[in-house]
N, C-alpha and C. Protein backbone atom coordinates (compact mmCIF):
# COMPACT_ATOMS: atom_id res chain seq x y z
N UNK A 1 77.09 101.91 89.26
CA UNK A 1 77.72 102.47 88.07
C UNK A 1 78.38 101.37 87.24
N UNK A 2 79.14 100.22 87.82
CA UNK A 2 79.89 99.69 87.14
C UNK A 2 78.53 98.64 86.44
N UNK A 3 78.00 98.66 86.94
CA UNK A 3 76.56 97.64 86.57
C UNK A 3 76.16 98.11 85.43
N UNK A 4 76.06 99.36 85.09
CA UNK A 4 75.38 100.19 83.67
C UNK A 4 76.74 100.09 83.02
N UNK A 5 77.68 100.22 83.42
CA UNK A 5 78.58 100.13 82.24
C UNK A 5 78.96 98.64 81.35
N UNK A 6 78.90 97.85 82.41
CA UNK A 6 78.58 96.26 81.88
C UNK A 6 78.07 96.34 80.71
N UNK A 7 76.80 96.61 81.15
CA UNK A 7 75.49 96.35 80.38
C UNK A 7 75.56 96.88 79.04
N UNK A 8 76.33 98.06 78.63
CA UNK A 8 76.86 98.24 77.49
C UNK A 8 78.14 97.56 76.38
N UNK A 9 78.55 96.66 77.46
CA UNK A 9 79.89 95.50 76.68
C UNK A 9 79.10 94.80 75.87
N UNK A 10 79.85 94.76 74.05
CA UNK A 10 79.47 94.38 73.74
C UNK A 10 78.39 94.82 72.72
N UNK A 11 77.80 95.91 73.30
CA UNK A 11 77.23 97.03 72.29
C UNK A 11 77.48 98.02 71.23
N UNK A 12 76.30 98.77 70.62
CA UNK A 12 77.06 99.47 69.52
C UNK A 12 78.62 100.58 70.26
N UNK A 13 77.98 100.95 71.74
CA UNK A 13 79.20 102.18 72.50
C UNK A 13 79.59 101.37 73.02
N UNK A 14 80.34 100.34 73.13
CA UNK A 14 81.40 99.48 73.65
C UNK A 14 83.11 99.94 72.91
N UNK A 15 83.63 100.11 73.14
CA UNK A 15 84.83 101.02 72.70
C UNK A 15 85.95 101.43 73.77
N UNK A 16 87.03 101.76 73.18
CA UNK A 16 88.05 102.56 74.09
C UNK A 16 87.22 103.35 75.50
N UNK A 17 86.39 104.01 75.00
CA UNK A 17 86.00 104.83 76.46
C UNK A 17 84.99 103.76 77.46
N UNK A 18 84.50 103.43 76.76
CA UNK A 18 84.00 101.94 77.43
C UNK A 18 84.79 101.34 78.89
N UNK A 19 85.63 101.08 78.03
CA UNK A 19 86.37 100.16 78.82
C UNK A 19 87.31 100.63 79.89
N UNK A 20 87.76 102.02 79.31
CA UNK A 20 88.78 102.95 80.10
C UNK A 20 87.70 102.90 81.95
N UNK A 21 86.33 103.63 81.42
CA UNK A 21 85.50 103.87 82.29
C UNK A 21 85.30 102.86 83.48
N UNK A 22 85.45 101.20 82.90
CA UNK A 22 84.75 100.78 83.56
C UNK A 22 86.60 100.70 84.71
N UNK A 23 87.57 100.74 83.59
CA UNK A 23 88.72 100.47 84.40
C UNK A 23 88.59 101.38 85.88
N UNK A 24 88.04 102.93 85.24
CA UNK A 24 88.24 103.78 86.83
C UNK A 24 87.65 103.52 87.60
N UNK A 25 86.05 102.70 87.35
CA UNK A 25 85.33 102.84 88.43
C UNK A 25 85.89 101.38 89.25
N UNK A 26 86.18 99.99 88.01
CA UNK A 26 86.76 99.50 89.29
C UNK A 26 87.92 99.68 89.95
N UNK A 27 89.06 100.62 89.45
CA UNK A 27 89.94 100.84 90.47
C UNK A 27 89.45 101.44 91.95
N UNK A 28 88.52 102.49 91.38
CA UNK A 28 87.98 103.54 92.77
C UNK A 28 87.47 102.51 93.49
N UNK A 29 87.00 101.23 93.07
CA UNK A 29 86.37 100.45 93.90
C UNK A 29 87.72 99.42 94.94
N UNK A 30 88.97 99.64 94.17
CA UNK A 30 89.72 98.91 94.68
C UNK A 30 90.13 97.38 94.38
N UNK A 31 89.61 97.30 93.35
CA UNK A 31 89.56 96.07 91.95
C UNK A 31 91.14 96.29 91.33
N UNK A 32 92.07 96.79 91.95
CA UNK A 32 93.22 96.80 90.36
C UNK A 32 93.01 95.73 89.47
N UNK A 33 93.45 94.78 89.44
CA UNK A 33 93.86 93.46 88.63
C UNK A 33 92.68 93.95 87.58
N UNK A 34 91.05 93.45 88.42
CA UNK A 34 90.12 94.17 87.11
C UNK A 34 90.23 95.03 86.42
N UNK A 35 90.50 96.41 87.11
CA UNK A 35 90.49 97.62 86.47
C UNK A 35 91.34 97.30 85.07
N UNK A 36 92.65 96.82 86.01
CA UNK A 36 93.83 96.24 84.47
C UNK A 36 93.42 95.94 83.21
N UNK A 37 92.65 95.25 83.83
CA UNK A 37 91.88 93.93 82.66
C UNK A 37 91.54 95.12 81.57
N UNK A 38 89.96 96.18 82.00
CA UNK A 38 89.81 96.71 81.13
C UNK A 38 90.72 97.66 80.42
N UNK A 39 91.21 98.41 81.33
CA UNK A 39 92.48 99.40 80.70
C UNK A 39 93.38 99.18 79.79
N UNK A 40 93.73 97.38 79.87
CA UNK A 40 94.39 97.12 78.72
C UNK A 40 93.72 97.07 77.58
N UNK A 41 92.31 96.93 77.70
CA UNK A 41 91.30 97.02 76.31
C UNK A 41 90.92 97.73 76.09
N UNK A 42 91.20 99.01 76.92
CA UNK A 42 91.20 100.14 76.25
C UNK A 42 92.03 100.54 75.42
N UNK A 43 93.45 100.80 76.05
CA UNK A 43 94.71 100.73 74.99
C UNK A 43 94.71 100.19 74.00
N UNK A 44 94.41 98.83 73.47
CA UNK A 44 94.39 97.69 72.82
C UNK A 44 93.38 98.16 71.73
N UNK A 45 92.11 98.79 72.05
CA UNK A 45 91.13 99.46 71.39
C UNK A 45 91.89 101.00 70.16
N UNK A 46 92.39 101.83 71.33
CA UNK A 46 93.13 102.90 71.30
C UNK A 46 94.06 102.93 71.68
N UNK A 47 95.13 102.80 70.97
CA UNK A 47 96.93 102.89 71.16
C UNK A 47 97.48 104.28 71.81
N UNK A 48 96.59 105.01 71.30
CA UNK A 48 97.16 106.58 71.90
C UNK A 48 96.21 107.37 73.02
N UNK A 49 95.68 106.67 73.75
CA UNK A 49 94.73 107.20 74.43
C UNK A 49 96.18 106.90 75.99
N UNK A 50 96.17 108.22 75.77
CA UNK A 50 97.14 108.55 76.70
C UNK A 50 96.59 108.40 78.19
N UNK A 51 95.20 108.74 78.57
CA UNK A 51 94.92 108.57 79.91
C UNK A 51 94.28 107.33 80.47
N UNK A 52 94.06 106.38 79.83
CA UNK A 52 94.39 104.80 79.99
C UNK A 52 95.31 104.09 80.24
N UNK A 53 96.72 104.91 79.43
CA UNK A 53 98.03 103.86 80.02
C UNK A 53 98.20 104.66 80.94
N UNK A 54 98.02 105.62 81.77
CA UNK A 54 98.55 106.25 82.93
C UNK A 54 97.24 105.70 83.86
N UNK A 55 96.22 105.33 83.70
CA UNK A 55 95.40 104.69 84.60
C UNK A 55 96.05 103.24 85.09
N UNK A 56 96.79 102.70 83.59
CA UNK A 56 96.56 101.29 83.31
C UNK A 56 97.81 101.26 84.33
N UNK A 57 98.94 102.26 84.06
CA UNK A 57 100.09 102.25 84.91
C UNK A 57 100.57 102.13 86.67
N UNK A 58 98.70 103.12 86.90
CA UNK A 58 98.72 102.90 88.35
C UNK A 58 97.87 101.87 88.95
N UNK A 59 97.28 101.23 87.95
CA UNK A 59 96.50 99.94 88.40
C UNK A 59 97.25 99.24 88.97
N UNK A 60 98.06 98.83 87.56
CA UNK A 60 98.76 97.47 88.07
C UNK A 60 100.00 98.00 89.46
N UNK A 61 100.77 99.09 89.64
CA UNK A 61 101.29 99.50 90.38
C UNK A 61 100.44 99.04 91.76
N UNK A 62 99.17 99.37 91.97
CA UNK A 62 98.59 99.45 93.05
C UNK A 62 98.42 97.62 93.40
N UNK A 63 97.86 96.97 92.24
CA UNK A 63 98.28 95.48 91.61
C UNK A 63 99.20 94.84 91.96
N UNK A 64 100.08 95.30 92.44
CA UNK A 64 101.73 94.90 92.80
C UNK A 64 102.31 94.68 91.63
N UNK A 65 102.42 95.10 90.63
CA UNK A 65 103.01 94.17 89.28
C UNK A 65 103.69 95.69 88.76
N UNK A 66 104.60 95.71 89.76
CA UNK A 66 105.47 97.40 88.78
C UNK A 66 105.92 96.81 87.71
N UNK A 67 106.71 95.89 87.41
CA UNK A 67 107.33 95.63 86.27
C UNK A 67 106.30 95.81 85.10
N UNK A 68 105.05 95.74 85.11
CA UNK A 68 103.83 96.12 84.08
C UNK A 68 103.95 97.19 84.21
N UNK A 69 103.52 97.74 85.32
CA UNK A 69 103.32 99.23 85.56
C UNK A 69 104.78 100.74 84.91
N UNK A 70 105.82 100.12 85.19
CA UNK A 70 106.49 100.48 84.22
C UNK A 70 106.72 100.54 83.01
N UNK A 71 106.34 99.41 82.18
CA UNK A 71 105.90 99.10 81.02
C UNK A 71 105.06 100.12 80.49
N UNK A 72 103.81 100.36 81.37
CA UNK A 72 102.44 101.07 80.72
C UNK A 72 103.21 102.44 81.02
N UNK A 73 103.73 102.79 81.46
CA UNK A 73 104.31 104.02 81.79
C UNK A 73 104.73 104.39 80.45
N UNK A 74 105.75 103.19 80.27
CA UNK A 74 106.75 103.83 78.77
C UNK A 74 105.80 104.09 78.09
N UNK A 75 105.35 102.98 77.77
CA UNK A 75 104.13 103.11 76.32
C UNK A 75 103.06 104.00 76.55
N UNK A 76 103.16 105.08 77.30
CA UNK A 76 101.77 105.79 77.93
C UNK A 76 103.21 107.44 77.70
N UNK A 77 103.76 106.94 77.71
CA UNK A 77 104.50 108.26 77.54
C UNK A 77 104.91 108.35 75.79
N UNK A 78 104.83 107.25 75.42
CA UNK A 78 105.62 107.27 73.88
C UNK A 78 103.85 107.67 72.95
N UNK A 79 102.92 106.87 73.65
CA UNK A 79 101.73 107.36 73.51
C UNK A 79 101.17 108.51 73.22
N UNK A 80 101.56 109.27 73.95
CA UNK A 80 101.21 110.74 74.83
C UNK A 80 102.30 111.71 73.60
N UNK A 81 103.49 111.45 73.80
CA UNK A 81 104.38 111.96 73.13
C UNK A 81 103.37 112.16 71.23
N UNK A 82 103.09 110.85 70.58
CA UNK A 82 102.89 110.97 69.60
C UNK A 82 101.66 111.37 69.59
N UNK A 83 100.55 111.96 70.25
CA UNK A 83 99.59 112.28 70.20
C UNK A 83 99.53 113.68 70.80
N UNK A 84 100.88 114.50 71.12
CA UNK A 84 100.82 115.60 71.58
C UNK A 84 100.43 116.21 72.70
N UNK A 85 100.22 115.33 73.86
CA UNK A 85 99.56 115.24 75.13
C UNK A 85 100.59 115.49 76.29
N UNK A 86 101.44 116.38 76.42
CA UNK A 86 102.30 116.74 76.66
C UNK A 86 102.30 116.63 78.73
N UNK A 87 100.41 117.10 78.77
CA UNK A 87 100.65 117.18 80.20
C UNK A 87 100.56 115.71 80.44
N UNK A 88 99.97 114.85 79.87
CA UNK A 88 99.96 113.21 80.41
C UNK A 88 101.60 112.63 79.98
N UNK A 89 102.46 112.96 79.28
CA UNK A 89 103.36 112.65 79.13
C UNK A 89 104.24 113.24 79.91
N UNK A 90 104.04 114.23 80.87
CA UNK A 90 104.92 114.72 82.09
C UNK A 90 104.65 113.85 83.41
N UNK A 91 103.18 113.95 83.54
CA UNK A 91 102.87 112.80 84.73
C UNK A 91 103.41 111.52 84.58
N UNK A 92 103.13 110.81 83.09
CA UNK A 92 103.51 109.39 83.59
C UNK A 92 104.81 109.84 83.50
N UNK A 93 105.77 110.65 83.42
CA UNK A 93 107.15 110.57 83.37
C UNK A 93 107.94 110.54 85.10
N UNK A 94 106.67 111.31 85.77
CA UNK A 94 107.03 111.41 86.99
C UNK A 94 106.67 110.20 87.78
N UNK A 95 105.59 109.72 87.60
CA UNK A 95 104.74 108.38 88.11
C UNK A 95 106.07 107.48 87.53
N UNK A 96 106.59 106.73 86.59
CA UNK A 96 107.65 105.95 86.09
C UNK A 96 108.84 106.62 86.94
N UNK A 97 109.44 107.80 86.76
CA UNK A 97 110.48 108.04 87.78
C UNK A 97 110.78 107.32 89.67
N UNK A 98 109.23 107.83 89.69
CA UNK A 98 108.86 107.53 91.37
C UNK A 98 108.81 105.64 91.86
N UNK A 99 108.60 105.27 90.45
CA UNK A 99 108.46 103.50 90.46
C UNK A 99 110.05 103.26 90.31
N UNK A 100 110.25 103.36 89.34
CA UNK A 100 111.94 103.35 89.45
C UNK A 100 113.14 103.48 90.72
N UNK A 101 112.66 104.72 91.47
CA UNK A 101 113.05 104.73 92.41
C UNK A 101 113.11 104.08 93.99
N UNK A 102 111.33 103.88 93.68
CA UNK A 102 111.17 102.79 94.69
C UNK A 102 111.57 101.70 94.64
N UNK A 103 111.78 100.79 93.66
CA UNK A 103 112.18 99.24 93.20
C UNK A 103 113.68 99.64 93.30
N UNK A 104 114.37 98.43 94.26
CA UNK A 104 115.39 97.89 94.36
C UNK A 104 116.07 97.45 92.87
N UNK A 105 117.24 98.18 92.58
CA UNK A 105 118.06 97.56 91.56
C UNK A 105 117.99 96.32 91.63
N UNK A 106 118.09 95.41 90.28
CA UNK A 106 118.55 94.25 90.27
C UNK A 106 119.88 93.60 91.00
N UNK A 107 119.94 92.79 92.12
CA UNK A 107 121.06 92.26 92.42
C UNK A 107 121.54 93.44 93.55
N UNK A 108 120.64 94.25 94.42
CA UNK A 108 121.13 95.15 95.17
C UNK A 108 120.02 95.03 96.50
N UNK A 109 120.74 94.90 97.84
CA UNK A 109 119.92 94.51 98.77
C UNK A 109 119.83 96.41 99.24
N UNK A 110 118.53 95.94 99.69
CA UNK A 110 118.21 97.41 100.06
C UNK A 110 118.01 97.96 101.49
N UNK A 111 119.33 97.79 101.94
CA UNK A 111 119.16 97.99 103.26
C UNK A 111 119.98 99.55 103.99
């Protein structure tokens, strides 16, 4: 799958969904960092494509890089918000809550 989607980078359907696509299949494959890669060119493509920054959010999460992953959260919720997407703007609200909670305050040992 990810092989046919390649093969379209770069083409006339190379685009936001493009790239979103190839992000899921390499996450499912267990690629975060890649998946990232595209997801951010998806966003980057499409600013309001609300189910890219909530992909893009658990990439990098899975990535180790919450401090991104929080990031894509906000902007996946402010996203979502202005595009009226109300149920993707509840998830990443919960997905960002649950990161928040897990990460140690600044300057606080967590024992």
């Amino acid at each position: 799958m990810i092989s046919s989607l390649e093969k379209l980078l770069g083409t006339a359907r190379d685009g936001a969904l493009l790239r979103y696509s190839l992000g899921l299949e390499y996450a499912k494959a267990g690629e975060h960092a890649r998946a990232a890669q595209y997801l951010r060119d998806a966003v980057e493509r499409d600013p309001l494509y609300s189910a890219a920054w909530k992909a893009l959010g658990r990439s990098l999460n899975e990535a180790g890089l919450q401090a991104e992953a929080l990031d894509a959260y906000k902007r996946g919720i402010a996203a979502a918000r202005a595009k009226g997407d109300r149920q993707a703007e509840k998830e990443m609200t919960v997905f960002m809550k649950r990161l928040e909670k897990a990460a140690p305050a600044p300057g606080k040992d967590r024992r």
